[in-house]
N, C-alpha and C. Protein backbone atom coordinates (compact mmCIF):
# COMPACT_ATOMS: atom_id res chain seq x y z
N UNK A 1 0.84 -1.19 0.00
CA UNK A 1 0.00 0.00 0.00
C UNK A 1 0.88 1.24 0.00
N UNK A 2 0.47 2.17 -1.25
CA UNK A 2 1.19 3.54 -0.72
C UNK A 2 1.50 4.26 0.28
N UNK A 3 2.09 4.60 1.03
CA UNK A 3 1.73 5.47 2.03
C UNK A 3 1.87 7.02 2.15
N UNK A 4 2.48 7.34 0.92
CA UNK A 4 2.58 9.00 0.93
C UNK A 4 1.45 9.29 1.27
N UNK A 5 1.87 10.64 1.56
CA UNK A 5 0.78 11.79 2.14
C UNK A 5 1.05 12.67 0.98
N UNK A 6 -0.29 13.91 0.33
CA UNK A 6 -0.08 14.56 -0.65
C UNK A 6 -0.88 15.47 -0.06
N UNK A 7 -0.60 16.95 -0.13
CA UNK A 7 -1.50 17.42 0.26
C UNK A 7 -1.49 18.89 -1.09
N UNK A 8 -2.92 19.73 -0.82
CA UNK A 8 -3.04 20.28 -1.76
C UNK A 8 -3.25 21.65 -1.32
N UNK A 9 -2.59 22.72 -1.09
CA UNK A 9 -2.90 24.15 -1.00
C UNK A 9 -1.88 25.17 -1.63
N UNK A 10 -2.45 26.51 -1.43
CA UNK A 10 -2.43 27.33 -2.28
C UNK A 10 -1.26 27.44 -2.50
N UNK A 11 -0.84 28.03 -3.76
CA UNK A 11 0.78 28.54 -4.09
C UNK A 11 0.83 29.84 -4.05
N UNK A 12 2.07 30.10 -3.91
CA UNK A 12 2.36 31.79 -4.37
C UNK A 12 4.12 31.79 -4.76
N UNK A 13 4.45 32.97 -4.81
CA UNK A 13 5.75 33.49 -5.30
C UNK A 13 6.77 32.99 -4.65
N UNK A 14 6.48 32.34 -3.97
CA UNK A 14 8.43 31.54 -3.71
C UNK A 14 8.16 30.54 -3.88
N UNK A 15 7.00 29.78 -4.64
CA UNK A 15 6.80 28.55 -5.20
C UNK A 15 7.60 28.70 -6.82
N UNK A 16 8.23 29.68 -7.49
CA UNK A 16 8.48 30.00 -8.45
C UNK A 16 9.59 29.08 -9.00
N UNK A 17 10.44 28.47 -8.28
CA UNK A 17 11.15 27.51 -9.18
C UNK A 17 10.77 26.15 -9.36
N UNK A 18 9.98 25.80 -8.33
CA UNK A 18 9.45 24.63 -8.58
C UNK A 18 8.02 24.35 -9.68
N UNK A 19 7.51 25.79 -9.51
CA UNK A 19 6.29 25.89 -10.69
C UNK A 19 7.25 25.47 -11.95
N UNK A 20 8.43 26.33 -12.32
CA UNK A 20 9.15 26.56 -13.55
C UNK A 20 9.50 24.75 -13.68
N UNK A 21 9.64 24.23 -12.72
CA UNK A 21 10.72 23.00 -12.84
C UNK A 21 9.34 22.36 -13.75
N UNK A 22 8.10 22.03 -12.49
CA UNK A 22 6.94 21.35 -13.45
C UNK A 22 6.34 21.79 -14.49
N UNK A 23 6.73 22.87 -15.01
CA UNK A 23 6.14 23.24 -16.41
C UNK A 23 6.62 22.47 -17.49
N UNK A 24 7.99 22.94 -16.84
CA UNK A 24 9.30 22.28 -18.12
C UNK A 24 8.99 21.03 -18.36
N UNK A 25 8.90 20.06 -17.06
CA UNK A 25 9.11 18.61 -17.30
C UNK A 25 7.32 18.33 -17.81
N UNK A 26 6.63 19.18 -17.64
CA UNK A 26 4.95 18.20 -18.00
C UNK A 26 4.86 18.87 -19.44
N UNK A 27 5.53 20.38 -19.60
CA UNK A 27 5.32 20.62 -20.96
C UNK A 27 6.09 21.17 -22.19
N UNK A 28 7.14 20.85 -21.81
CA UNK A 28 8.27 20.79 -22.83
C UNK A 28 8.35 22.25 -23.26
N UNK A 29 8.23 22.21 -25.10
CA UNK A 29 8.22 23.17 -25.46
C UNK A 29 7.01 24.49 -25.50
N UNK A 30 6.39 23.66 -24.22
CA UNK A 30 4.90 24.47 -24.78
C UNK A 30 4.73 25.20 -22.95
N UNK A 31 5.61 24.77 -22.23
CA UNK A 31 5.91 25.49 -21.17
C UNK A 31 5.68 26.92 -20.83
N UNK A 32 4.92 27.78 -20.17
CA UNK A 32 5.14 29.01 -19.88
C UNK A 32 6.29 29.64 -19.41
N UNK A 33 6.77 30.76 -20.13
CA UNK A 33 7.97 31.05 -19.43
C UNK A 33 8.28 32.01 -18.06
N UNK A 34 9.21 32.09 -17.13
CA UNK A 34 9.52 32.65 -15.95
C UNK A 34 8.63 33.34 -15.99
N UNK A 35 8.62 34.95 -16.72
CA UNK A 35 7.65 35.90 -16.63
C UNK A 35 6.20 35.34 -15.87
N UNK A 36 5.52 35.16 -17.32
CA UNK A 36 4.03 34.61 -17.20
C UNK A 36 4.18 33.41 -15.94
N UNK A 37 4.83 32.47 -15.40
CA UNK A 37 4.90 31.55 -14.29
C UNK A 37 4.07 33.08 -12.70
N UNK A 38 5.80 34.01 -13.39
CA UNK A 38 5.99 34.94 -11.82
C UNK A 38 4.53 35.16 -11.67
N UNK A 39 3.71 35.93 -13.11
CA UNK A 39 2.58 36.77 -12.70
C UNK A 39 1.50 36.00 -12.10
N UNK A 40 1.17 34.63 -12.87
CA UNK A 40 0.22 33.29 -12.16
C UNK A 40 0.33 33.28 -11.04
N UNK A 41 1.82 33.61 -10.86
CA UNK A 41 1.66 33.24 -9.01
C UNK A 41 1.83 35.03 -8.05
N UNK A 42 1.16 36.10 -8.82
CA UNK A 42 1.10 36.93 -7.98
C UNK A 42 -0.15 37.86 -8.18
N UNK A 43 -0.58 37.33 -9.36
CA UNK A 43 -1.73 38.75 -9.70
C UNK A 43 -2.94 38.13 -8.96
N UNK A 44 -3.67 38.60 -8.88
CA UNK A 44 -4.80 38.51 -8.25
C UNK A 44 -6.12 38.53 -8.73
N UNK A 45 -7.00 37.43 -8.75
CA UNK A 45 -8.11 36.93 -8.87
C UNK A 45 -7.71 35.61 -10.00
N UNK A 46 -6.25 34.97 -9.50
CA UNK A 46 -6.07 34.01 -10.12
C UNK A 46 -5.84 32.91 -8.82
N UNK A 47 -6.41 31.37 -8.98
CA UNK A 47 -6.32 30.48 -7.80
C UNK A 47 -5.10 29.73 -8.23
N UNK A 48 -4.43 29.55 -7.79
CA UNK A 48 -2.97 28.75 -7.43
C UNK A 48 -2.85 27.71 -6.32
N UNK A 49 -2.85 26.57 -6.81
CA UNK A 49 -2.75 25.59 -6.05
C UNK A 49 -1.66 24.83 -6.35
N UNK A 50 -0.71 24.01 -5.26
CA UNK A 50 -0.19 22.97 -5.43
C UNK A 50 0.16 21.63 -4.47
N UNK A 51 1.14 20.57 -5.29
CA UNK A 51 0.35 19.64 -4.48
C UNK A 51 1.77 19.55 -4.18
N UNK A 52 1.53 18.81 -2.87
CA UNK A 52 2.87 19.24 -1.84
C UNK A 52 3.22 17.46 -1.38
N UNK A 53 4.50 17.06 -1.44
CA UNK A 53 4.57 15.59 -0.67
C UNK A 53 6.13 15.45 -0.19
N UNK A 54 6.10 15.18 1.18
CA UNK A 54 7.77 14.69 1.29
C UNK A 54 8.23 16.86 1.79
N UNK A 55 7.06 17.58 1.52
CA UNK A 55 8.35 19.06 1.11
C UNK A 55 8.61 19.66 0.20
N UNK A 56 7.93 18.62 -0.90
CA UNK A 56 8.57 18.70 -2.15
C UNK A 56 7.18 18.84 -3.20
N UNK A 57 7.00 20.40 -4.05
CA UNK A 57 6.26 20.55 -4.83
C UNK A 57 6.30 19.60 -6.09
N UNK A 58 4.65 18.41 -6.36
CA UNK A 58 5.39 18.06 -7.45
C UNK A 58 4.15 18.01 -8.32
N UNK A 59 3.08 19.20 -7.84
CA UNK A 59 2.25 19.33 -8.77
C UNK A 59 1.71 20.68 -8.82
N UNK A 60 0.84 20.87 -10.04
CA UNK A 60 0.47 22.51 -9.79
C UNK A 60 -0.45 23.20 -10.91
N UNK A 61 -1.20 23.49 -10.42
CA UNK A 61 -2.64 24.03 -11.26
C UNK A 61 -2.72 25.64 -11.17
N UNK A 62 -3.49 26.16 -12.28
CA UNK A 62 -3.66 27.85 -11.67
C UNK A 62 -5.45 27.81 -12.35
N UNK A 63 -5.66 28.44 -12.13
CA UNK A 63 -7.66 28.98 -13.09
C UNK A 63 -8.00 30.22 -12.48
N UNK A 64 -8.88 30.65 -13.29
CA UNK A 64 -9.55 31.90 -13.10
C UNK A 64 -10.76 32.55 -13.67
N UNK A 65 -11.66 33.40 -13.62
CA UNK A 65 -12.22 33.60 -14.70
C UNK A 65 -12.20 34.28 -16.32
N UNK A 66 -12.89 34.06 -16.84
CA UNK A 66 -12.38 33.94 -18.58
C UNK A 66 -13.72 34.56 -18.78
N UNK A 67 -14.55 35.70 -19.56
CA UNK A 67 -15.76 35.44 -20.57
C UNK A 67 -16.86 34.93 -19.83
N UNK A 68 -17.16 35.02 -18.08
CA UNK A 68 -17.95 34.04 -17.66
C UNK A 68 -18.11 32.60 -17.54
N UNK A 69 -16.98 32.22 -17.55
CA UNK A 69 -16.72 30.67 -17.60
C UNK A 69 -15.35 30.47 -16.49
N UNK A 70 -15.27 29.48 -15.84
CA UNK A 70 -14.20 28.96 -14.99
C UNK A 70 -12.89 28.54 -16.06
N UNK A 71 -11.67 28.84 -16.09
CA UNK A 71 -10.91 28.52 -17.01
C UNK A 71 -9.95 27.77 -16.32
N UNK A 72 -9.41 26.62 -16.53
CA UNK A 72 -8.11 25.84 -15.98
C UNK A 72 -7.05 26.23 -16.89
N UNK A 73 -5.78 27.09 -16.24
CA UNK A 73 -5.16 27.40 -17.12
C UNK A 73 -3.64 26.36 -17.47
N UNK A 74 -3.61 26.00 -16.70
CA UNK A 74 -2.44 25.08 -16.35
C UNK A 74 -2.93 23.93 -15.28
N UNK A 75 -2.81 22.78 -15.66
CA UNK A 75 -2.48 21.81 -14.38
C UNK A 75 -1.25 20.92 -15.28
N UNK A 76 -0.82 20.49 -14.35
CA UNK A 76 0.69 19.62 -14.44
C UNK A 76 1.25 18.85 -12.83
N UNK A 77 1.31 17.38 -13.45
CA UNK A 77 1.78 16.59 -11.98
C UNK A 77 3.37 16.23 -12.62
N UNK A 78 4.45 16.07 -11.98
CA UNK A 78 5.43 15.86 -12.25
C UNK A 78 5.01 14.52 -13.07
N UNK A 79 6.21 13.69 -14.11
CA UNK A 79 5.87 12.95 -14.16
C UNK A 79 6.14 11.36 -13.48
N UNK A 80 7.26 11.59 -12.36
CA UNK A 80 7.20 10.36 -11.27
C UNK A 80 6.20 10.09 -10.65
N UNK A 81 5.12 11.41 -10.24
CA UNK A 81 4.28 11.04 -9.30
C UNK A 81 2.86 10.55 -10.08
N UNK A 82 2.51 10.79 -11.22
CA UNK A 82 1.49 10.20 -12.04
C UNK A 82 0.91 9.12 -11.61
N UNK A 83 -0.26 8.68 -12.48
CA UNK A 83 -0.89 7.96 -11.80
C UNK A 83 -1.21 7.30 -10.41
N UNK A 84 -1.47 8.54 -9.55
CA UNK A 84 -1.67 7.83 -8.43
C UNK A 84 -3.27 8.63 -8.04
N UNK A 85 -4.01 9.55 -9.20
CA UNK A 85 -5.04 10.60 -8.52
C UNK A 85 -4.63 12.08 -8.13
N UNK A 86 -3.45 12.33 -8.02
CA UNK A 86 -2.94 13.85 -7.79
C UNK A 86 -3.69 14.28 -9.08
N UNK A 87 -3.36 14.31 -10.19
CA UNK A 87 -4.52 15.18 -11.19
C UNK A 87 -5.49 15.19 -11.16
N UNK A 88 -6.30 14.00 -11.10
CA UNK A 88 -8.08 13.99 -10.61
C UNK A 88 -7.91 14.87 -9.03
N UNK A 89 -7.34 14.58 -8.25
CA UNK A 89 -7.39 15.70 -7.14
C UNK A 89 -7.32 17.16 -7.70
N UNK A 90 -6.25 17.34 -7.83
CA UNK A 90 -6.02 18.87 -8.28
C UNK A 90 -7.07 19.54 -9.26
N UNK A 91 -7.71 18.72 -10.05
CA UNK A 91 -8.59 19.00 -10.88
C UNK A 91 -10.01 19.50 -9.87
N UNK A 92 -10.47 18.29 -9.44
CA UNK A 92 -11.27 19.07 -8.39
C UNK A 92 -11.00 19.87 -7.70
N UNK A 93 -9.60 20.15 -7.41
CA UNK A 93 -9.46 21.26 -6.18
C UNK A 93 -10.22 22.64 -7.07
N UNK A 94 -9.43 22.51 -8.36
CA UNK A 94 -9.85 23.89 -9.07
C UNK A 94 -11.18 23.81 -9.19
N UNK A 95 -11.95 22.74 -9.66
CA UNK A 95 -13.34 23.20 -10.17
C UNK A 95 -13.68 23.52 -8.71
N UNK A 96 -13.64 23.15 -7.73
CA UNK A 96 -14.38 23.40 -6.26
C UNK A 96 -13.94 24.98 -6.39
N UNK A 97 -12.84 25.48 -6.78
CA UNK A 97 -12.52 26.93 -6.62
C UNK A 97 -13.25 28.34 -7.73
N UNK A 98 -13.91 27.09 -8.58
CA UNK A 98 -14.77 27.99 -9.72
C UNK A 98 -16.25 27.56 -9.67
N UNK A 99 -16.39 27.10 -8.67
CA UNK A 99 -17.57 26.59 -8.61
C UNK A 99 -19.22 27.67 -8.78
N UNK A 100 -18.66 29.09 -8.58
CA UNK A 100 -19.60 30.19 -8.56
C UNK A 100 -20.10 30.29 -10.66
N UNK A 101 -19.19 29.58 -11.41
CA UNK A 101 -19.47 29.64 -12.53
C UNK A 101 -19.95 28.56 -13.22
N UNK A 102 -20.89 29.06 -14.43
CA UNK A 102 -21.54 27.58 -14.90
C UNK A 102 -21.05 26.30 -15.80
N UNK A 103 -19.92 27.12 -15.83
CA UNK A 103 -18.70 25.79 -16.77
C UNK A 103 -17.76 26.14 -16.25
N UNK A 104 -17.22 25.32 -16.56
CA UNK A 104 -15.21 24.88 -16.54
C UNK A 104 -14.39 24.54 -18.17
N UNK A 105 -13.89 25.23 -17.95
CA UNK A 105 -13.23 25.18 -19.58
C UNK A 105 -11.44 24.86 -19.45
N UNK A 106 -11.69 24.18 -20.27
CA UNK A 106 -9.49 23.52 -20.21
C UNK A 106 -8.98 23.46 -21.79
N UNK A 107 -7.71 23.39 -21.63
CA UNK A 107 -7.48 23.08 -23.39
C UNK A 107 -6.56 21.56 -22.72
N UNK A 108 -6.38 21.02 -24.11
CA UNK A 108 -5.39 19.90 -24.21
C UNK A 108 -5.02 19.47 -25.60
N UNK A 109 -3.39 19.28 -25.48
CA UNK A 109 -3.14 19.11 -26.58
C UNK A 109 -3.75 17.61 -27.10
N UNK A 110 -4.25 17.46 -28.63
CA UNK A 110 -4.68 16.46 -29.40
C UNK A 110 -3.99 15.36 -29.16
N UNK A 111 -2.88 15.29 -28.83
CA UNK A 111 -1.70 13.87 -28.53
C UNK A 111 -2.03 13.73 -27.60
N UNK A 112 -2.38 14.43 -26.49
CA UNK A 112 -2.26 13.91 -24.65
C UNK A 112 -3.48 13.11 -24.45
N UNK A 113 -3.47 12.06 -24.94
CA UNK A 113 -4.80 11.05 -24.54
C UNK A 113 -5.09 11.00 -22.83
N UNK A 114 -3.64 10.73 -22.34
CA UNK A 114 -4.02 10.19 -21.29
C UNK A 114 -4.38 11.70 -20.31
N UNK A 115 -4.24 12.93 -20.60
CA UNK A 115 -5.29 13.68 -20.16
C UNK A 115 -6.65 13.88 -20.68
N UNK A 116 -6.95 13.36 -21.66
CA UNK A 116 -8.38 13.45 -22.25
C UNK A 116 -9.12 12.44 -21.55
N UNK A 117 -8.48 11.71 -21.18
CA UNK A 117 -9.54 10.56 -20.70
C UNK A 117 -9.54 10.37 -19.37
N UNK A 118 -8.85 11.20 -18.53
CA UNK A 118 -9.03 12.04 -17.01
C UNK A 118 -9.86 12.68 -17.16
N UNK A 119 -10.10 14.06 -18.13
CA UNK A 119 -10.92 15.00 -18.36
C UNK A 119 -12.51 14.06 -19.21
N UNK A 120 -12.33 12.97 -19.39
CA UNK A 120 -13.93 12.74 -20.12
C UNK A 120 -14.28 11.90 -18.62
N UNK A 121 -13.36 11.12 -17.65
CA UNK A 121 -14.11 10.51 -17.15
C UNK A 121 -14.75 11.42 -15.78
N UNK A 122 -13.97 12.82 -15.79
CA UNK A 122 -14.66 13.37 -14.92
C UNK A 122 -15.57 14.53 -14.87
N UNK A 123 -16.33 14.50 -16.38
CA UNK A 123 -17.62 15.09 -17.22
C UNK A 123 -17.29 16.30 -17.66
N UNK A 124 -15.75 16.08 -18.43
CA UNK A 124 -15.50 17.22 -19.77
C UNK A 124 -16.34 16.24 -21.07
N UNK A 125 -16.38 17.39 -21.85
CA UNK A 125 -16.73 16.71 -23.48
C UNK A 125 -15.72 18.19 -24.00
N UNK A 126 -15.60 17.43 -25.35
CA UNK A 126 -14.74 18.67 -26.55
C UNK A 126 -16.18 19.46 -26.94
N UNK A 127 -15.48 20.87 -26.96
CA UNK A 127 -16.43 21.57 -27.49
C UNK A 127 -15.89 22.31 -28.55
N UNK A 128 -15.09 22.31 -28.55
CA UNK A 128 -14.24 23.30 -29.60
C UNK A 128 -12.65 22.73 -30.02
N UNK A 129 -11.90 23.17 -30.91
CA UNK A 129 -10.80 23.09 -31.82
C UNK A 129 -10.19 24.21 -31.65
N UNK A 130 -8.95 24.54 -31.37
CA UNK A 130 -7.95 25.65 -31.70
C UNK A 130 -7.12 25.19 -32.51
N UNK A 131 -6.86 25.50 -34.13
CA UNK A 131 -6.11 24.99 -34.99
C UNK A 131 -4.70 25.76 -34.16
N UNK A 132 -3.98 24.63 -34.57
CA UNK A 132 -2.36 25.09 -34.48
C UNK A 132 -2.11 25.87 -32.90
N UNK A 133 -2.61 25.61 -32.27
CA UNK A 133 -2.19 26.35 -30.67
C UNK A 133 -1.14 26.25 -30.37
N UNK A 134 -0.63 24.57 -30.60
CA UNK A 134 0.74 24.33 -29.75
C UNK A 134 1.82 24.68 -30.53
N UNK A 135 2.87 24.53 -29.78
CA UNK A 135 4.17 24.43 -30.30
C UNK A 135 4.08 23.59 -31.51
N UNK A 136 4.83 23.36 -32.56
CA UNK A 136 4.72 22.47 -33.29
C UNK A 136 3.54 22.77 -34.61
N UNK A 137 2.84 23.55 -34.17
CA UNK A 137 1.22 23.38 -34.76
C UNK A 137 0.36 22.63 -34.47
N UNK A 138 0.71 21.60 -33.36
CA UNK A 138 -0.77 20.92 -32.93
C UNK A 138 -1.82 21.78 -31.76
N UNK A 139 -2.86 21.04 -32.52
CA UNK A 139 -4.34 21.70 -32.12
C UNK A 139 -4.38 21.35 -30.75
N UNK A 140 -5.30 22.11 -30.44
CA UNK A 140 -5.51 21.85 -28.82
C UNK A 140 -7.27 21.95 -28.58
N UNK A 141 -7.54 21.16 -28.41
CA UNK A 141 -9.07 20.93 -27.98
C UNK A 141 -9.20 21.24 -26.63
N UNK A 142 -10.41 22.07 -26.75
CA UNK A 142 -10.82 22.61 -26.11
C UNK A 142 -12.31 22.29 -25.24
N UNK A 143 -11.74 21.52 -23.97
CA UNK A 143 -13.13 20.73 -23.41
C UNK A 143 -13.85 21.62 -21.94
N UNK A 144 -14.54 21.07 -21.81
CA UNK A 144 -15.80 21.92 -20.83
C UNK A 144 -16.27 20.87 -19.77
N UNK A 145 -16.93 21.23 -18.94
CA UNK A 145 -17.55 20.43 -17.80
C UNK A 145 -19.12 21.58 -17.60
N UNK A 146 -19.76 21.07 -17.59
CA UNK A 146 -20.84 22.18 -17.10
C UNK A 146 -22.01 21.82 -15.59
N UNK A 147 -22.06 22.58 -15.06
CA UNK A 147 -22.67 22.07 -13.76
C UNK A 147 -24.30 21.77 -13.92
């Protein structure tokens, strides 16, 4: 049986190298850079969460509002700690934090199955296409949850 402990609360600005570390490693070239990381973790009316184990940051989400809709702008679990529910956690942490709005909106790139099928089993559907978003030119679908 596992026994870590994971726990999940808020981030802020001296979380900044470890945000940078999990960007890099969950999203390569499509990573946000220092700048945009610093401001996620300082402007305000944005939720910042991360997931904490051992001391050691090894996950991390931000959302906010968008257009009237809850937006997930980032989530990312390192990838040692995967599959264990830290993303289905963190995922709820955020929707519980947008919960005043009538959707939840995320993107994901077209290759990342194994986040699409986190996000369908916990009542996203695709609603939309962004041609060419990512790095590279791949599309990024664009899925929803609605309450």
């Amino acid at each position: 049986m596992n026994s870590e402990i994971f726990t999940i609360m808020p981030s802020g600005w001296r979380d900044l190298r470890a945000v940078l570390h999990i960007e890099r490693e969950c999203f390569g070239e499509d990573a946000w850079p220092a700048l945009d990381i610093f401001f996620v973790l300082v402007f305000p009316g944005i939720v910042r969460l991360k997931v904490v184990s051992a001391g050691q940051i090894v996950g991390f989400a931000s959302c906010e509002e968008r257009d009237g809709a809850g937006w997930i702008t980032t989530i990312g679990i390192l990838p040692a700690y995967r599959r264990r529910g830290l993303g289905r956690a963190l995922l709820a942490a955020c929707e519980e934090n947008l919960v005043k709005y009538p959707r939840v909106r995320l993107c994901v790139r077209r290759s990342n199955l194994g986040a699409q099928q986190l996000y369908l089993e916990t009542g996203y559907v695709q609603v939309d296409i962004w041609r060419r978003y990512y790095n590279g030119g791949e599309d990024a679908l664009v899925m929803e949850k609605g309450r």
